[in-house]
N, C-alpha and C. Protein backbone atom coordinates (compact mmCIF):
# COMPACT_ATOMS: atom_id res chain seq x y z
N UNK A 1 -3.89 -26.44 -5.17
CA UNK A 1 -3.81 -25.24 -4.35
C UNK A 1 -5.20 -24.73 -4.06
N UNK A 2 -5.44 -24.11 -2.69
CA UNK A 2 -6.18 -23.68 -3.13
C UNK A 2 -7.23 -22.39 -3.54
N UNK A 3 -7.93 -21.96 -3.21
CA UNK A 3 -8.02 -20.39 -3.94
C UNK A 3 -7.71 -19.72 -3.29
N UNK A 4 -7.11 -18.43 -3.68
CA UNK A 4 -6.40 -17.65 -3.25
C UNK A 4 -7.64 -16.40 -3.02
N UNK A 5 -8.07 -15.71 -2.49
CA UNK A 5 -9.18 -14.47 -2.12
C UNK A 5 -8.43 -13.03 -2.00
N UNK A 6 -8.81 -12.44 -2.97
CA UNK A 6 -7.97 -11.10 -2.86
C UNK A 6 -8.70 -9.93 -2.59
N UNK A 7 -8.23 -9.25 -1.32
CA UNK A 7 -8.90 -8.51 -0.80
C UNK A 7 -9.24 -7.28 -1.54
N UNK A 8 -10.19 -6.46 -0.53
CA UNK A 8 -10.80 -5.07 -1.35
C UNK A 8 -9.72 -4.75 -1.97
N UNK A 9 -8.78 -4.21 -1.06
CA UNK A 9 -7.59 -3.29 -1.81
C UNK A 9 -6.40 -3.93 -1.71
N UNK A 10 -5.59 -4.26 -2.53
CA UNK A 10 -4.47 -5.58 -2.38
C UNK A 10 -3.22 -4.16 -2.74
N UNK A 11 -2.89 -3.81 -1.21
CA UNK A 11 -1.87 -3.09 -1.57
C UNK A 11 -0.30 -3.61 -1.39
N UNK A 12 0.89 -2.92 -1.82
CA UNK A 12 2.24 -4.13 -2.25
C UNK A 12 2.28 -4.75 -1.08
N UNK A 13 2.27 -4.59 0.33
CA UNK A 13 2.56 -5.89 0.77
C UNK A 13 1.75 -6.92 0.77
N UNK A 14 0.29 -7.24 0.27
CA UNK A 14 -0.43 -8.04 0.25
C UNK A 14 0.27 -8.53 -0.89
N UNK A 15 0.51 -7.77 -2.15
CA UNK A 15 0.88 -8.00 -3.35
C UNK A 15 2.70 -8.94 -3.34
N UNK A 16 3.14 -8.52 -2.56
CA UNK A 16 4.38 -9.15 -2.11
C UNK A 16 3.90 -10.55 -1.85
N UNK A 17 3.15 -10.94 -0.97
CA UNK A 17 2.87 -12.07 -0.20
C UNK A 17 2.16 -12.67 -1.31
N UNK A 18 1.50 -12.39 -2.02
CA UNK A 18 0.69 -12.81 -3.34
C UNK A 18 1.95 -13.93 -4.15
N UNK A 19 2.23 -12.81 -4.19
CA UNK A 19 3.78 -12.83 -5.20
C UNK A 19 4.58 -14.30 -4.91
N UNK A 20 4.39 -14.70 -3.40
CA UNK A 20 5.55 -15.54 -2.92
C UNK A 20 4.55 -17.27 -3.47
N UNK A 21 3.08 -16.52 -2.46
CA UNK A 21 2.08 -17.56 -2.81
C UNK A 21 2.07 -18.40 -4.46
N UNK A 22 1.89 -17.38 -4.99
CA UNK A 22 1.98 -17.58 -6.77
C UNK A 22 3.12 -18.73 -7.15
N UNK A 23 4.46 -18.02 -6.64
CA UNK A 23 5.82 -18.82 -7.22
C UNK A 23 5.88 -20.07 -6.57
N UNK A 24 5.43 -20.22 -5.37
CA UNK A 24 5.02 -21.66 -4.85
C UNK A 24 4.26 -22.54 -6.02
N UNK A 25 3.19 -21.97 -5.85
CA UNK A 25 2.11 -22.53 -7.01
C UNK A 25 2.48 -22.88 -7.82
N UNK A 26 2.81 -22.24 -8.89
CA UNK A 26 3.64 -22.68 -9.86
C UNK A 26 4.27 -23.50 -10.31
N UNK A 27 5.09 -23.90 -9.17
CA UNK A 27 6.02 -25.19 -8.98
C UNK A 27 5.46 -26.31 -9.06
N UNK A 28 4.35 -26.64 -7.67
CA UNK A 28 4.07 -27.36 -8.01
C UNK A 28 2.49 -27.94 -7.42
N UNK A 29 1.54 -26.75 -8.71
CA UNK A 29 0.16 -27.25 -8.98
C UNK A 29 0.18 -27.17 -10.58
N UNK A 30 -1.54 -27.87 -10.78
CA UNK A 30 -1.42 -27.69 -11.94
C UNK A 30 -2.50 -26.68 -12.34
N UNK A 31 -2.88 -25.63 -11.17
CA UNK A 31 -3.81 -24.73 -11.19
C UNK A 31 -3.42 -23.81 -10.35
N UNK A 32 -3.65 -22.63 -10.65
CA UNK A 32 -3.81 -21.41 -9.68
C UNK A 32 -4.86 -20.46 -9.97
N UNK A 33 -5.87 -20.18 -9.01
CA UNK A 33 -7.25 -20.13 -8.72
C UNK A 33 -6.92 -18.62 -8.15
N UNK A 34 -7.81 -17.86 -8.40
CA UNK A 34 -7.85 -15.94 -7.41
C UNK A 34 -9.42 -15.93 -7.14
N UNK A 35 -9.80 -15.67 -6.22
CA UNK A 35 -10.92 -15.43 -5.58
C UNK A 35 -11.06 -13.45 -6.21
N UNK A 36 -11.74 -13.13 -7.12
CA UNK A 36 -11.72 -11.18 -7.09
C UNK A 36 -13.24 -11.06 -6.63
N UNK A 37 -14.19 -11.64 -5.81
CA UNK A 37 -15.21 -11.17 -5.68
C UNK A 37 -15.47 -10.01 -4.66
N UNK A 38 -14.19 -9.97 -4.22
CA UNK A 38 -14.55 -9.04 -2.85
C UNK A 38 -13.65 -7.36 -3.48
N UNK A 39 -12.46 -7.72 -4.46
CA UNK A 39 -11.69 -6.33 -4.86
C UNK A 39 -12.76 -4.91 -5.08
N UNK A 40 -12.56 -4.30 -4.36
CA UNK A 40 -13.15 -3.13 -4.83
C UNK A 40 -11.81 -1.63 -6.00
N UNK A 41 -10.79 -2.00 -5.90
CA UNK A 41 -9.95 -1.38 -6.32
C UNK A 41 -8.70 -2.25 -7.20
N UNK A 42 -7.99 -1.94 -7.88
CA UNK A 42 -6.74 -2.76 -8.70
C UNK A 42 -5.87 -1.96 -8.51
N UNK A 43 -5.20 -2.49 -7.73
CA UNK A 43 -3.47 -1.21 -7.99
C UNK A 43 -3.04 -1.93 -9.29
N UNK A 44 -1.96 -0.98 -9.56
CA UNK A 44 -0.89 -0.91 -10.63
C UNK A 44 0.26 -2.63 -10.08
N UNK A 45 0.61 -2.51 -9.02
CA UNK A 45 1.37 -3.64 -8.35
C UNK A 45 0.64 -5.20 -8.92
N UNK A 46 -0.96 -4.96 -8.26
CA UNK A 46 -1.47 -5.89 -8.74
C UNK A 46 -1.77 -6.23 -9.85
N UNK A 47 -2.28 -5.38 -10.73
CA UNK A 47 -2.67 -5.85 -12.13
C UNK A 47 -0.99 -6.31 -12.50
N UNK A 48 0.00 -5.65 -12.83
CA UNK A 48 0.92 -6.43 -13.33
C UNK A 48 1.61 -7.46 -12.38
N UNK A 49 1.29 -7.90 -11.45
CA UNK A 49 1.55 -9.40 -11.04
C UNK A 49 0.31 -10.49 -11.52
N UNK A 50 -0.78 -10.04 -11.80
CA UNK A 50 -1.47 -10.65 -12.36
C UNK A 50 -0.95 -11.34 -13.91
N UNK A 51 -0.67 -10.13 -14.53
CA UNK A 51 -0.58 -10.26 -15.85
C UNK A 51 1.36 -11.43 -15.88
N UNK A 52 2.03 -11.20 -15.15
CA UNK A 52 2.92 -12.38 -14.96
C UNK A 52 2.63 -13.41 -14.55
N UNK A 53 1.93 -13.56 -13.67
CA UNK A 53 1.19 -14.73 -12.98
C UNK A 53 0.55 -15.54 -14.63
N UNK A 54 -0.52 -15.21 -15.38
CA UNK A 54 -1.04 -15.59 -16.17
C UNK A 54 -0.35 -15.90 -17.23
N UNK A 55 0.69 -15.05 -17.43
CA UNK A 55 1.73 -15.47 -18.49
C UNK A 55 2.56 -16.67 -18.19
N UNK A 56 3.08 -16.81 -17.14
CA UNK A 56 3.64 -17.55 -16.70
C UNK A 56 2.94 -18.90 -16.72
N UNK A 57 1.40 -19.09 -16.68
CA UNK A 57 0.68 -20.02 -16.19
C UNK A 57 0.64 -20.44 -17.56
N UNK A 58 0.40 -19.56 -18.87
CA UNK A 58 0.06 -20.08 -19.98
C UNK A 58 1.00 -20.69 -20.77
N UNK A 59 2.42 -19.98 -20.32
CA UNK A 59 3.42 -20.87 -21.30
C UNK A 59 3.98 -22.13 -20.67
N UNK A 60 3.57 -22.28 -19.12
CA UNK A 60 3.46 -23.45 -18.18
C UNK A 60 2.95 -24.52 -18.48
N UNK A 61 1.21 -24.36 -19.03
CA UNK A 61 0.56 -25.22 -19.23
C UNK A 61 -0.11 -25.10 -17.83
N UNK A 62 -0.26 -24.57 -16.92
CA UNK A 62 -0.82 -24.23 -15.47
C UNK A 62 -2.01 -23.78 -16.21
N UNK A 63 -3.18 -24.43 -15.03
CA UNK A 63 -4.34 -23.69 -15.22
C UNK A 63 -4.12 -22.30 -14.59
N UNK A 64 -4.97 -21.03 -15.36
CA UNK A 64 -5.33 -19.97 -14.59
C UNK A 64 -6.28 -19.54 -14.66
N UNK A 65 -6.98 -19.26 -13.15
CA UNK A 65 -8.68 -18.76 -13.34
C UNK A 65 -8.98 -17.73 -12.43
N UNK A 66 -9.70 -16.55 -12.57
CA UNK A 66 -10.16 -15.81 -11.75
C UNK A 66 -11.10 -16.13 -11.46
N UNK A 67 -11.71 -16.35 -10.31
CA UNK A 67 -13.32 -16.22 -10.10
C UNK A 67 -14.17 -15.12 -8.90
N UNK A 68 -15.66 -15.41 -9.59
CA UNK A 68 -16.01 -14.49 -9.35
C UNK A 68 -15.74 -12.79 -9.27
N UNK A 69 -15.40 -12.80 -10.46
CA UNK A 69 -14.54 -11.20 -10.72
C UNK A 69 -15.90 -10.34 -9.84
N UNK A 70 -15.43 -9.32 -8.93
CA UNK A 70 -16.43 -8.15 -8.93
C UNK A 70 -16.76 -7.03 -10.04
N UNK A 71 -17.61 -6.24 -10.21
CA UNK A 71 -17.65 -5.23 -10.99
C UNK A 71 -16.92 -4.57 -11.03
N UNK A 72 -16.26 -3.99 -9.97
CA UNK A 72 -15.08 -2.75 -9.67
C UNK A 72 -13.58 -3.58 -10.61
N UNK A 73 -13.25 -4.96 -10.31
CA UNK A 73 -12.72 -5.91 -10.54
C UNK A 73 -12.37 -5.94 -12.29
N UNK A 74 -13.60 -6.18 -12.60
CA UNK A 74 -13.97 -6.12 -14.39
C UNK A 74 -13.93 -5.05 -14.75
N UNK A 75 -14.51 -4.11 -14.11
CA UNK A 75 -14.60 -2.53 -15.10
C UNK A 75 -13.06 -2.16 -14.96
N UNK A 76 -12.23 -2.60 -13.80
CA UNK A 76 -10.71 -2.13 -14.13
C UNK A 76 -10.01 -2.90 -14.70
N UNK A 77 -9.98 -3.91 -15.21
CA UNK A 77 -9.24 -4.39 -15.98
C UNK A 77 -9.72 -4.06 -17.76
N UNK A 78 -10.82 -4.05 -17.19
CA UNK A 78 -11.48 -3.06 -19.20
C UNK A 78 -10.71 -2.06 -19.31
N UNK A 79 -10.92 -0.78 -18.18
CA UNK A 79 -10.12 0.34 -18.55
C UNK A 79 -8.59 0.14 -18.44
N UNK A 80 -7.86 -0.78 -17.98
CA UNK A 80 -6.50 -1.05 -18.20
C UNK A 80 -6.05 -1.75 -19.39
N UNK A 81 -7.07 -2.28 -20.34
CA UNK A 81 -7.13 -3.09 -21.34
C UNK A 81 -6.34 -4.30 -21.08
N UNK A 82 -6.92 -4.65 -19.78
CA UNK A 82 -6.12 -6.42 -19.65
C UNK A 82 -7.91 -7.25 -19.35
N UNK A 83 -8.59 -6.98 -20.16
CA UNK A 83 -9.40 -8.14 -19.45
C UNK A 83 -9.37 -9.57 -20.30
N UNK A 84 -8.65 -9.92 -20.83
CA UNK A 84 -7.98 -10.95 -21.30
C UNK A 84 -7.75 -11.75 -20.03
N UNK A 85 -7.69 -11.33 -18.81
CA UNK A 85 -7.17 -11.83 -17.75
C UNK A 85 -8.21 -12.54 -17.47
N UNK A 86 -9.52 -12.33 -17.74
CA UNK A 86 -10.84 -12.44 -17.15
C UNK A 86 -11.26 -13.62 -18.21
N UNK A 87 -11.07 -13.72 -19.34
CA UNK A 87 -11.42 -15.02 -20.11
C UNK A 87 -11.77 -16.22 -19.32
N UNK A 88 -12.75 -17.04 -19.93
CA UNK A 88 -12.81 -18.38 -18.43
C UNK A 88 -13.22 -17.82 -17.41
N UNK A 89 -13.05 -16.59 -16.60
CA UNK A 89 -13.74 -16.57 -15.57
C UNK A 89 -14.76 -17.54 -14.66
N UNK A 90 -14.31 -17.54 -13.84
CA UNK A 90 -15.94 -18.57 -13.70
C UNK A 90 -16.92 -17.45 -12.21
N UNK A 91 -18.17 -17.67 -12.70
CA UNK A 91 -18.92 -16.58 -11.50
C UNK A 91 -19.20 -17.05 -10.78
């Protein structure tokens, strides 16, 4: 697959369409890749499709990678206490 780029502000219908992208993936890659260099904001929608997305990937055996997290990107997932999400990262 290939990377997915998530915009400044990924509001639910981006997050919807995310959503559909993802469950594709899933099926059938053995990676799913997020582009966060450009997020300037995290909704609530997104962080917890993230956090399914990744769960899903780990008890899969699916790779999951964020890259290039932005700052806005990292400092909100610190204050949401998911940056577990961010492990591996690659910049």
């Amino acid at each position: 697959m290939a990377t997915v780029k998530l915009p400044s502000n990924a509001d639910i219908p981006f997050v919807s369409d995310l959503k559909e992208q993802m469950i594709i993936a899933a099926h059938s890659q053995k990676s799913i890749t997020l582009d966060a260099s450009q997020v300037e904001s995290v909704s609530t929608p997104l962080l917890q499709l993230l956090l399914i997305i990744r769960n899903h990937a780990v008890e899969n055996g699916i790779k999951f990678m964020i890259k290039k997290p932005s700052e806005s990107f990292s400092k909100s997932l610190q204050n949401f206490g998911c940056s577990e999400l961010l492990q591996g990262a690659a910049q």
